[in-house]
N, C-alpha and C. Protein backbone atom coordinates (compact mmCIF):
# COMPACT_ATOMS: atom_id res chain seq x y z
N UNK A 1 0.84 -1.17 0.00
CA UNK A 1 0.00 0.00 0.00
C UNK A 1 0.89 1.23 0.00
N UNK A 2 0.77 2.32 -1.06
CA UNK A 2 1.43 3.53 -0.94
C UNK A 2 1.46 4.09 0.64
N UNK A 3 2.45 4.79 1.16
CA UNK A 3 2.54 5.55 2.02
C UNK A 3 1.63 6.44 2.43
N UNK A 4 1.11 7.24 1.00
CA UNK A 4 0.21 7.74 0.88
C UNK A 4 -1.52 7.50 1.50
N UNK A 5 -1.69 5.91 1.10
CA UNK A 5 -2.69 5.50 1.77
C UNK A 5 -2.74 5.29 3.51
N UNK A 6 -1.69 4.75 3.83
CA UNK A 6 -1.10 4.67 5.31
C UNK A 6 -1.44 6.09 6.15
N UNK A 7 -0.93 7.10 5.33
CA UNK A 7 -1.31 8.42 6.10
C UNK A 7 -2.74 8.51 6.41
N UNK A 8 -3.65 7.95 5.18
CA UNK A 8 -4.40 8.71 5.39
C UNK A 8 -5.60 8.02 5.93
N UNK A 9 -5.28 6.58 5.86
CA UNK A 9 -6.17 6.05 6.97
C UNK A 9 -5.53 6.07 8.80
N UNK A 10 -4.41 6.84 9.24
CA UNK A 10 -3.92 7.15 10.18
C UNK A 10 -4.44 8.41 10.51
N UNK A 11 -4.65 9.01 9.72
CA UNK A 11 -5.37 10.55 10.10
C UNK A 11 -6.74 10.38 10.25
N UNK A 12 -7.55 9.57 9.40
CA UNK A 12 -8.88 8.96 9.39
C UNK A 12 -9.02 8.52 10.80
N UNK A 13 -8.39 8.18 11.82
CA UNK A 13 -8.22 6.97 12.54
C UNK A 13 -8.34 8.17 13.85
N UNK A 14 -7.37 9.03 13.90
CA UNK A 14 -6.88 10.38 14.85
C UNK A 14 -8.61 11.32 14.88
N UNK A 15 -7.94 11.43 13.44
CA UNK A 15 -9.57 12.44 13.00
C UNK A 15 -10.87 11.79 13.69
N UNK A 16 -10.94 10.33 13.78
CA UNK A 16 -12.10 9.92 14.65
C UNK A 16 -12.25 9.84 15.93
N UNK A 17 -11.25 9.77 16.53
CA UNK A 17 -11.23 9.62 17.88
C UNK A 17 -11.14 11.13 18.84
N UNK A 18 -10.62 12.64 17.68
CA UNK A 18 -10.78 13.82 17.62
C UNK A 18 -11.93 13.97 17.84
N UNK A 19 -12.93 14.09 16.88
CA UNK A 19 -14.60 14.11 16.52
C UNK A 19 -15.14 13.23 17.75
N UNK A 20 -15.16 12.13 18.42
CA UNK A 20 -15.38 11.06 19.07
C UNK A 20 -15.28 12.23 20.88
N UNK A 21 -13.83 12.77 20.71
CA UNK A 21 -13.01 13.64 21.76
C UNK A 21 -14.44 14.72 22.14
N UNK A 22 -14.45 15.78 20.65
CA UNK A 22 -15.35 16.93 20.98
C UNK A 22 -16.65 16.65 21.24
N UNK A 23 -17.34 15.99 20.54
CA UNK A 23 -18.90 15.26 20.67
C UNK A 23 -18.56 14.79 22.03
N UNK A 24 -18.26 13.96 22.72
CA UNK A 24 -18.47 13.32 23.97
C UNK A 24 -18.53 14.83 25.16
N UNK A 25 -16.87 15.93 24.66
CA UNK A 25 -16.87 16.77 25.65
C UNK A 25 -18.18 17.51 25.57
N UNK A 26 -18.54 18.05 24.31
CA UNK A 26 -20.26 18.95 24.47
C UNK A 26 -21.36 18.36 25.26
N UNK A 27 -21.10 16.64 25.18
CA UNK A 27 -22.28 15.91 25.72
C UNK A 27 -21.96 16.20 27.45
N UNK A 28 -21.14 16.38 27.77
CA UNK A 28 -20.91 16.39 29.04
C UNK A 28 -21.32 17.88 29.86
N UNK A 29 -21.96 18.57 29.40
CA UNK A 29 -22.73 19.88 29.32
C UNK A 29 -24.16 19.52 29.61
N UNK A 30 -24.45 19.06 29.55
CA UNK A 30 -25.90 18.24 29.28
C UNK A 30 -26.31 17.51 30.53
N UNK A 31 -27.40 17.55 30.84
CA UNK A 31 -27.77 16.74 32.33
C UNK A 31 -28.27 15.51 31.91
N UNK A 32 -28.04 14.66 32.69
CA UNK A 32 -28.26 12.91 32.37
C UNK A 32 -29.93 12.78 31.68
N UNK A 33 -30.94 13.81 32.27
CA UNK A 33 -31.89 13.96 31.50
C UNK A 33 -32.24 14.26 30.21
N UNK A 34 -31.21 15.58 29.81
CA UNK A 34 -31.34 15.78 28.87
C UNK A 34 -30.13 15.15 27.54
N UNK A 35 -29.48 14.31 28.43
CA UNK A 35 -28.95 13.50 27.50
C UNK A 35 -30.05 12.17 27.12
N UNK A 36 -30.58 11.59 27.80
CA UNK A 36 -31.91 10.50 27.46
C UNK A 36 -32.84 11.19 26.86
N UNK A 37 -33.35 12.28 26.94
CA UNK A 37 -34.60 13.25 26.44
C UNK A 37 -34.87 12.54 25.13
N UNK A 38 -36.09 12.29 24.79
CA UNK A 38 -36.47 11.87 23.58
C UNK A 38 -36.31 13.23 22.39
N UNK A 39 -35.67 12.33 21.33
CA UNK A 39 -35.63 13.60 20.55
C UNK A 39 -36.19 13.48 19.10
N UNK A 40 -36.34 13.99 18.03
CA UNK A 40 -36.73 13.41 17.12
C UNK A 40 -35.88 13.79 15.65
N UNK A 41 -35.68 12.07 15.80
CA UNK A 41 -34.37 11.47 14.73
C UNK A 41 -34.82 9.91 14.76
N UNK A 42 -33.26 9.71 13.89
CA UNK A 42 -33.52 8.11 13.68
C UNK A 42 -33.64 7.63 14.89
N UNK A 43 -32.76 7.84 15.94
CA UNK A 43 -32.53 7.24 17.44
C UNK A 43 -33.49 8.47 18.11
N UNK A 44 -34.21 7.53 18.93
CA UNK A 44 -34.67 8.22 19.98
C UNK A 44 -34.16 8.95 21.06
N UNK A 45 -32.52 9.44 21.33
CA UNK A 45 -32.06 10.31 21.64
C UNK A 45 -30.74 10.62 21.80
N UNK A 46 -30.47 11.26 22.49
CA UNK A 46 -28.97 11.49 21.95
C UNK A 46 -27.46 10.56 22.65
N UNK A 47 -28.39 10.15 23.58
CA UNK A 47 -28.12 8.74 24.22
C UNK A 47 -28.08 7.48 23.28
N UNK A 48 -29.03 7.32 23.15
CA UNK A 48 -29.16 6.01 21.80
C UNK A 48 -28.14 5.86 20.75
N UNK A 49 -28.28 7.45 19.90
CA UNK A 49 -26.94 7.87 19.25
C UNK A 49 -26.08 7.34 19.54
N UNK A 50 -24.81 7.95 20.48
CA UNK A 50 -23.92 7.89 20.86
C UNK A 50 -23.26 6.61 21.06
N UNK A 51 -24.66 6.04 21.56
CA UNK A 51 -23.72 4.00 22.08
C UNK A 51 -23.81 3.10 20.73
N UNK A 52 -25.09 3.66 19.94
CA UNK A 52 -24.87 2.67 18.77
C UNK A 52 -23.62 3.41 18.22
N UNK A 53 -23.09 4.55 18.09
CA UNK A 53 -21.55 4.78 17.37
C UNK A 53 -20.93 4.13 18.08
N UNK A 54 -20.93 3.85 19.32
CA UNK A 54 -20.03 2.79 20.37
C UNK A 54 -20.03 1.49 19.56
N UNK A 55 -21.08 1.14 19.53
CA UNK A 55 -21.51 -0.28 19.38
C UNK A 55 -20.40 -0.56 17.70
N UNK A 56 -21.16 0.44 17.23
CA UNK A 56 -20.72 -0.01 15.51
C UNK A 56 -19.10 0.09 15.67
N UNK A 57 -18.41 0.92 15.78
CA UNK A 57 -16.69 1.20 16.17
C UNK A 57 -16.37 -0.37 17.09
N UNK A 58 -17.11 -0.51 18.00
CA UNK A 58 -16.46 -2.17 18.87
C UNK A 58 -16.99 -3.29 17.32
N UNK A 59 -17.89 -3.32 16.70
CA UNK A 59 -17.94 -4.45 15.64
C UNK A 59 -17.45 -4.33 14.97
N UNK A 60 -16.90 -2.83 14.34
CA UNK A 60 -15.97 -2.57 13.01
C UNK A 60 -14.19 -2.68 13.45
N UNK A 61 -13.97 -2.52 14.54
CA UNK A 61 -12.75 -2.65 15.45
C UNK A 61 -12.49 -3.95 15.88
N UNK A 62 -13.24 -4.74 15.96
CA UNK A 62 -13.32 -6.22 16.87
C UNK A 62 -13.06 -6.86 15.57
N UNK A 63 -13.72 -7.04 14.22
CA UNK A 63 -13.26 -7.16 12.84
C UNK A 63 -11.92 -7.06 12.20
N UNK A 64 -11.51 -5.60 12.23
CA UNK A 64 -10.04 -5.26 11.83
C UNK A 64 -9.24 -5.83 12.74
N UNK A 65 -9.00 -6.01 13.96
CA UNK A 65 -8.67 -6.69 14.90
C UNK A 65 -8.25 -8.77 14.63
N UNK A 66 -9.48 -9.15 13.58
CA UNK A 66 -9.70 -10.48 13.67
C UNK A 66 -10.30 -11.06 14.85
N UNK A 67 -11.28 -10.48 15.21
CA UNK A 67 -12.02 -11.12 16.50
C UNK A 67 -13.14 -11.54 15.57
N UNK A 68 -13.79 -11.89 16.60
CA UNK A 68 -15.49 -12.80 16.31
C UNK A 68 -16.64 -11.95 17.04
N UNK A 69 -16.12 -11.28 17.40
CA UNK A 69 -17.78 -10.44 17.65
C UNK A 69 -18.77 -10.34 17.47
N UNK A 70 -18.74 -9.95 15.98
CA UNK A 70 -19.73 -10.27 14.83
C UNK A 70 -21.27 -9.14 15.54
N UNK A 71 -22.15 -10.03 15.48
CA UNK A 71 -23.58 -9.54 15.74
C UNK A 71 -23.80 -9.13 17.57
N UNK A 72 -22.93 -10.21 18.14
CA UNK A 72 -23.24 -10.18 19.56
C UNK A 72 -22.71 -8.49 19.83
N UNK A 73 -22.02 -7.63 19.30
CA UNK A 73 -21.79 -6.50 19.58
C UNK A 73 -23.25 -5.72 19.89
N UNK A 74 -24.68 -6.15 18.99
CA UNK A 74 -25.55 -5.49 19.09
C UNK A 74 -26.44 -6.25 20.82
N UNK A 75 -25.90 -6.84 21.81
CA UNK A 75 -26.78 -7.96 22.31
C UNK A 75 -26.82 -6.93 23.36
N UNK A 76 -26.63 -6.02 23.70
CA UNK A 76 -26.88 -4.84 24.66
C UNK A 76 -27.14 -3.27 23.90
N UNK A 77 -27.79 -2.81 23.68
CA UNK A 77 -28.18 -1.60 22.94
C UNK A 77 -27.70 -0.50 23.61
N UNK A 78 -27.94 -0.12 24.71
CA UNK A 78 -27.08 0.70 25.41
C UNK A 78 -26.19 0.18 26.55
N UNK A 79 -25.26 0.26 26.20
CA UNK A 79 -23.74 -0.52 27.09
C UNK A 79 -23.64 0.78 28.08
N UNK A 80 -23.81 1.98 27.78
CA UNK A 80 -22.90 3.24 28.70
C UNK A 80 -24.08 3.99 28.98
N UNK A 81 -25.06 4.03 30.05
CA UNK A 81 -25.84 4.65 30.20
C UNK A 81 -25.84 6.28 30.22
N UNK A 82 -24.73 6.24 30.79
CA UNK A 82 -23.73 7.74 31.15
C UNK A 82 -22.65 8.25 30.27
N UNK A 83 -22.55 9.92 30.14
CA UNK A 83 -21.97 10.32 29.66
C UNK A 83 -20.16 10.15 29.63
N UNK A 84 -20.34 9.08 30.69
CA UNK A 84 -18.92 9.58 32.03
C UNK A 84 -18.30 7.74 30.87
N UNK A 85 -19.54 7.36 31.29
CA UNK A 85 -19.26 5.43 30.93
C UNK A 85 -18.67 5.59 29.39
N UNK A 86 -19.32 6.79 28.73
CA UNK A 86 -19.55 6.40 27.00
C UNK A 86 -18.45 6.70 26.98
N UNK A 87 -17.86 8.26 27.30
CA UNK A 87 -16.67 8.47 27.42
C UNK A 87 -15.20 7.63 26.88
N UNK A 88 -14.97 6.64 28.72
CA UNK A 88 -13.99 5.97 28.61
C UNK A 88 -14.49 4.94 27.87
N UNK A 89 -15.44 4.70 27.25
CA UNK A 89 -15.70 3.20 26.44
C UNK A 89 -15.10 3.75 24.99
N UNK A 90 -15.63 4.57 24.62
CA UNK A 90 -15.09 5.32 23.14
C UNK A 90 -14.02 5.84 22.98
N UNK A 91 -13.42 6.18 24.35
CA UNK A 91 -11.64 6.62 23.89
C UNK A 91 -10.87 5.12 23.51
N UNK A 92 -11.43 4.13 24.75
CA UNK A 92 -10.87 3.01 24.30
C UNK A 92 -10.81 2.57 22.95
N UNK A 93 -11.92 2.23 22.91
CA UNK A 93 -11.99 2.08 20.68
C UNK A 93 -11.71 2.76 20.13
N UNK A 94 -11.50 3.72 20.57
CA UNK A 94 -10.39 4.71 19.41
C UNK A 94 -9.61 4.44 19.66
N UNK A 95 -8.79 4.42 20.76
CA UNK A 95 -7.19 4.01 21.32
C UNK A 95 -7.04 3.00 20.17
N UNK A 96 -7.27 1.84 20.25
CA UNK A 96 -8.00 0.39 19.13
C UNK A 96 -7.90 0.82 17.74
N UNK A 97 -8.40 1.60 17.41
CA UNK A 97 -8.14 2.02 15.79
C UNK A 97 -6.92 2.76 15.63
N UNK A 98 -6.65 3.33 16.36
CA UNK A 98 -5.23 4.11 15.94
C UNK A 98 -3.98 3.02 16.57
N UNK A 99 -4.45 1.81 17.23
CA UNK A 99 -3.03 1.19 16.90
C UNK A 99 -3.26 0.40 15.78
N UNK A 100 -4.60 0.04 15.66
CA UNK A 100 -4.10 -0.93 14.29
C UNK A 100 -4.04 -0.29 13.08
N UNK A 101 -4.58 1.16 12.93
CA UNK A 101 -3.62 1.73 11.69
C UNK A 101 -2.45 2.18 12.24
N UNK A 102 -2.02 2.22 13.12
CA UNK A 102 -0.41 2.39 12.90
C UNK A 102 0.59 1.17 12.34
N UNK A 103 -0.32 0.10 13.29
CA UNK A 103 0.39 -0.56 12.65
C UNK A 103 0.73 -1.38 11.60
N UNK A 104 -0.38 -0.49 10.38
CA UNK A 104 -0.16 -0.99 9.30
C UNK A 104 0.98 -0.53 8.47
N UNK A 105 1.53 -1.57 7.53
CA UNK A 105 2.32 -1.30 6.78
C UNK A 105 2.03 -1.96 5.33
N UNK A 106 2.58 -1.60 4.59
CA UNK A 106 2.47 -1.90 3.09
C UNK A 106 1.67 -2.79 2.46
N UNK A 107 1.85 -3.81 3.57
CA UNK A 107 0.99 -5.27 3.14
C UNK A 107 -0.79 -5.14 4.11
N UNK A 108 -0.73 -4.23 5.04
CA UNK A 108 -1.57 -4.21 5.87
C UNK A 108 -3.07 -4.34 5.76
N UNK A 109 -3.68 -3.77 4.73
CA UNK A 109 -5.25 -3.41 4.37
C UNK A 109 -5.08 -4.70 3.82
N UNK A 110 -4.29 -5.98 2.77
CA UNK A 110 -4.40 -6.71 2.31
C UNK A 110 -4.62 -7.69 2.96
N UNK A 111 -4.57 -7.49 4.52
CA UNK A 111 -4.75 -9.38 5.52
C UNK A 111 -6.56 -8.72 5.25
N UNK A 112 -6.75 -9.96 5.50
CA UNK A 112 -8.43 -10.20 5.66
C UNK A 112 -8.52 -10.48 7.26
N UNK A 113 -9.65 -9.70 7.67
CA UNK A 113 -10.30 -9.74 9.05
C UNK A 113 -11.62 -10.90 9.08
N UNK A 114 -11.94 -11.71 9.94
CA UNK A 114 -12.87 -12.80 9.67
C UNK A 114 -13.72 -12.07 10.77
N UNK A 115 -15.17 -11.87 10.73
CA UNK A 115 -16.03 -11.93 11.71
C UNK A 115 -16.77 -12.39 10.86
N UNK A 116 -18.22 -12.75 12.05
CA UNK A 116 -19.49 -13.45 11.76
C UNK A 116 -20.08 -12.76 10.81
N UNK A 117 -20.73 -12.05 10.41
CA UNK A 117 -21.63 -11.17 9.92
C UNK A 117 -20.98 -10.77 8.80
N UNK A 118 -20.10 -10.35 8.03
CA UNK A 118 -19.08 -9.79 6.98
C UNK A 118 -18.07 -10.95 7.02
N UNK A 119 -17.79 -11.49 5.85
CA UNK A 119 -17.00 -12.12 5.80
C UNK A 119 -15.41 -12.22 5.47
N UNK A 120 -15.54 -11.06 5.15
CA UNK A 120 -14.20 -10.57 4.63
C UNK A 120 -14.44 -8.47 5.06
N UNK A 121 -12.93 -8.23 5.08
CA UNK A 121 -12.26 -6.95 5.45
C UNK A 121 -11.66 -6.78 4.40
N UNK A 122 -11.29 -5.85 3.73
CA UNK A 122 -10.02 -5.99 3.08
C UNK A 122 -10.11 -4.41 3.35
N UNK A 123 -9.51 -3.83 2.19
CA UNK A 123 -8.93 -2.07 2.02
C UNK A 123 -9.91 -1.88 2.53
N UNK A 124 -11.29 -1.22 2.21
CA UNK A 124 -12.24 -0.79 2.81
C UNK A 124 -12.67 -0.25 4.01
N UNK A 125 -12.07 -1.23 4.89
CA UNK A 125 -12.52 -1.42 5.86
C UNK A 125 -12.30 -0.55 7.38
N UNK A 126 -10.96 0.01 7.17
CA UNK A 126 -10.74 1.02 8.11
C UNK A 126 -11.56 2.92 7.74
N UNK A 127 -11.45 2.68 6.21
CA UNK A 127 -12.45 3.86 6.09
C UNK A 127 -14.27 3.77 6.27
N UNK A 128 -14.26 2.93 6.29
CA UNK A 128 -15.60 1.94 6.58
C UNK A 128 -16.05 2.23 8.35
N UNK A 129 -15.06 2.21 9.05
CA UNK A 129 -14.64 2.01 10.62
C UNK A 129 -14.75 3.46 10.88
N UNK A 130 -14.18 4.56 10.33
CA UNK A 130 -14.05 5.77 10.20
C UNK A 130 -15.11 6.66 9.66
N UNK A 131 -16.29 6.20 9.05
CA UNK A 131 -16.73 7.15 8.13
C UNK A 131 -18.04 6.40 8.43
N UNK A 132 -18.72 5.06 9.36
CA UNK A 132 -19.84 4.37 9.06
C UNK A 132 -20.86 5.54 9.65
N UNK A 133 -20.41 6.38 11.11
CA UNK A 133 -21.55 6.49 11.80
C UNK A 133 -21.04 8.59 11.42
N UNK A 134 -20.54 8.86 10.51
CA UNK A 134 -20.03 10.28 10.51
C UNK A 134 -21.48 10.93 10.63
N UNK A 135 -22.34 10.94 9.56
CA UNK A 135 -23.45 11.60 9.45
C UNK A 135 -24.49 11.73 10.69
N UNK A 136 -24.81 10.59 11.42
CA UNK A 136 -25.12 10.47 13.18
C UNK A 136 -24.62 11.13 14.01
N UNK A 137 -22.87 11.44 13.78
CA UNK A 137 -22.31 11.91 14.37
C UNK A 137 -22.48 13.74 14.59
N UNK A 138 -22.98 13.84 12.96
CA UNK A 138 -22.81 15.49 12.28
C UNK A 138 -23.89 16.00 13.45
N UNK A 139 -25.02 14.98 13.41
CA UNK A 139 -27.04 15.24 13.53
C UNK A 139 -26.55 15.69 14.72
N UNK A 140 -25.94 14.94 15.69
CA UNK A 140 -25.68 15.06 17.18
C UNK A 140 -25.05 16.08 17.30
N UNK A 141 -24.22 16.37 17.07
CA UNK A 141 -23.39 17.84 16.81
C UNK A 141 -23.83 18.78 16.91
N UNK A 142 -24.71 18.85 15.83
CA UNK A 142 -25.63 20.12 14.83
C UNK A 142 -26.76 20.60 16.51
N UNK A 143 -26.66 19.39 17.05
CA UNK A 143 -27.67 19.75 18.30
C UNK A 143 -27.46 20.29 19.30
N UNK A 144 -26.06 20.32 19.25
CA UNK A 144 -25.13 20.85 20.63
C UNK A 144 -24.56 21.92 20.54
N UNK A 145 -23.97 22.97 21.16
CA UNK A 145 -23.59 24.04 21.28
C UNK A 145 -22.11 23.87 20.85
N UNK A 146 -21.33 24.74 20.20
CA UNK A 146 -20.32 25.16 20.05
C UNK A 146 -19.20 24.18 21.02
N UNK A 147 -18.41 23.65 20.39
CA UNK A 147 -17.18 22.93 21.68
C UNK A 147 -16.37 23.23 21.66
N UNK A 148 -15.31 23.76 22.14
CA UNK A 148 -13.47 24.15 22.13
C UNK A 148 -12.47 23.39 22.41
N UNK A 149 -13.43 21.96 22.92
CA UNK A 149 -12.19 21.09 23.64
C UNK A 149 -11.51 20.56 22.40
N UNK A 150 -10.01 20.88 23.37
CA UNK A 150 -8.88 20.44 22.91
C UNK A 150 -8.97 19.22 22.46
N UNK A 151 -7.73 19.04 20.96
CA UNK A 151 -7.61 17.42 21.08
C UNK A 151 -6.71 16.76 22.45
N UNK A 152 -7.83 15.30 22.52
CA UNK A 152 -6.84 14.53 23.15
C UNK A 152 -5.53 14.18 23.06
């Protein structure tokens, strides 16, 4: 794989766990109520949001990884009730994506990842990991006030 590609699923990787960084800090502004508050979107709130981006990043991560996860990732719908829980659950999976694009190299996007549900990984798949829940991500955003926090 060009160098070129390496960068830029490494920045893809930063860039998510950035975005992942500010969204969580705005949510933390928010009272546990009005983080559950029903809202009207695909997810019923901004809670719901947030853990299925959890959820999808642990099945798309548990994949690139070569784990078996597969479907059982969905067998709890909300894992982090709290802003505090989602937090350290989502830095972790990001932590998770930025080592395994680092530690790709040349041959890297070319191993195949086996889970249940998808049978194959190949190139795709880290921009796939990066880019599945962006637009969810935007909606949630668009709802929240202005954020300044620093990157992690």
């Amino acid at each position: 794989m060009p160098a070129s590609l390496l960068l830029s699923l490494r920045s893809m990787a930063y860039n998510n766990a950035w975005a992942n960084h500010r969204l969580l800090t705005a949510c933390g502004n928010l009272t546990q109520a009005e983080f559950e508050a029903t809202r009207t979107s695909f997810f019923p709130s901004i809670q719901a949001t947030l853990n299925h981006i959890l959820i999808v990043d642990w099945f798309y991560v548990d994949a690139l990884e070569g784990g078996t996860l597969g479907p059982a990732a969905w067998a709890n719908q909300l894992p982090c009730p709290t802003i505090a829980a989602l937090r350290a659950a989502q830095a972790a999976v990001d932590r998770r994506l930025i080592a395994w694009c680092n530690a790709l190299d040349e041959a890297g996007p070319d191993r195949i990842s086996k889970c249940i549900v998808a049978r194959e990984f190949k190139r795709s798949a880290p921009i796939v990991c990066c880019c599945t829940c962006s637009s969810i991500r935007c909606i949630t955003v668009a709802r929240l006030t202005q954020c300044s926090a620093a990157r992690p």
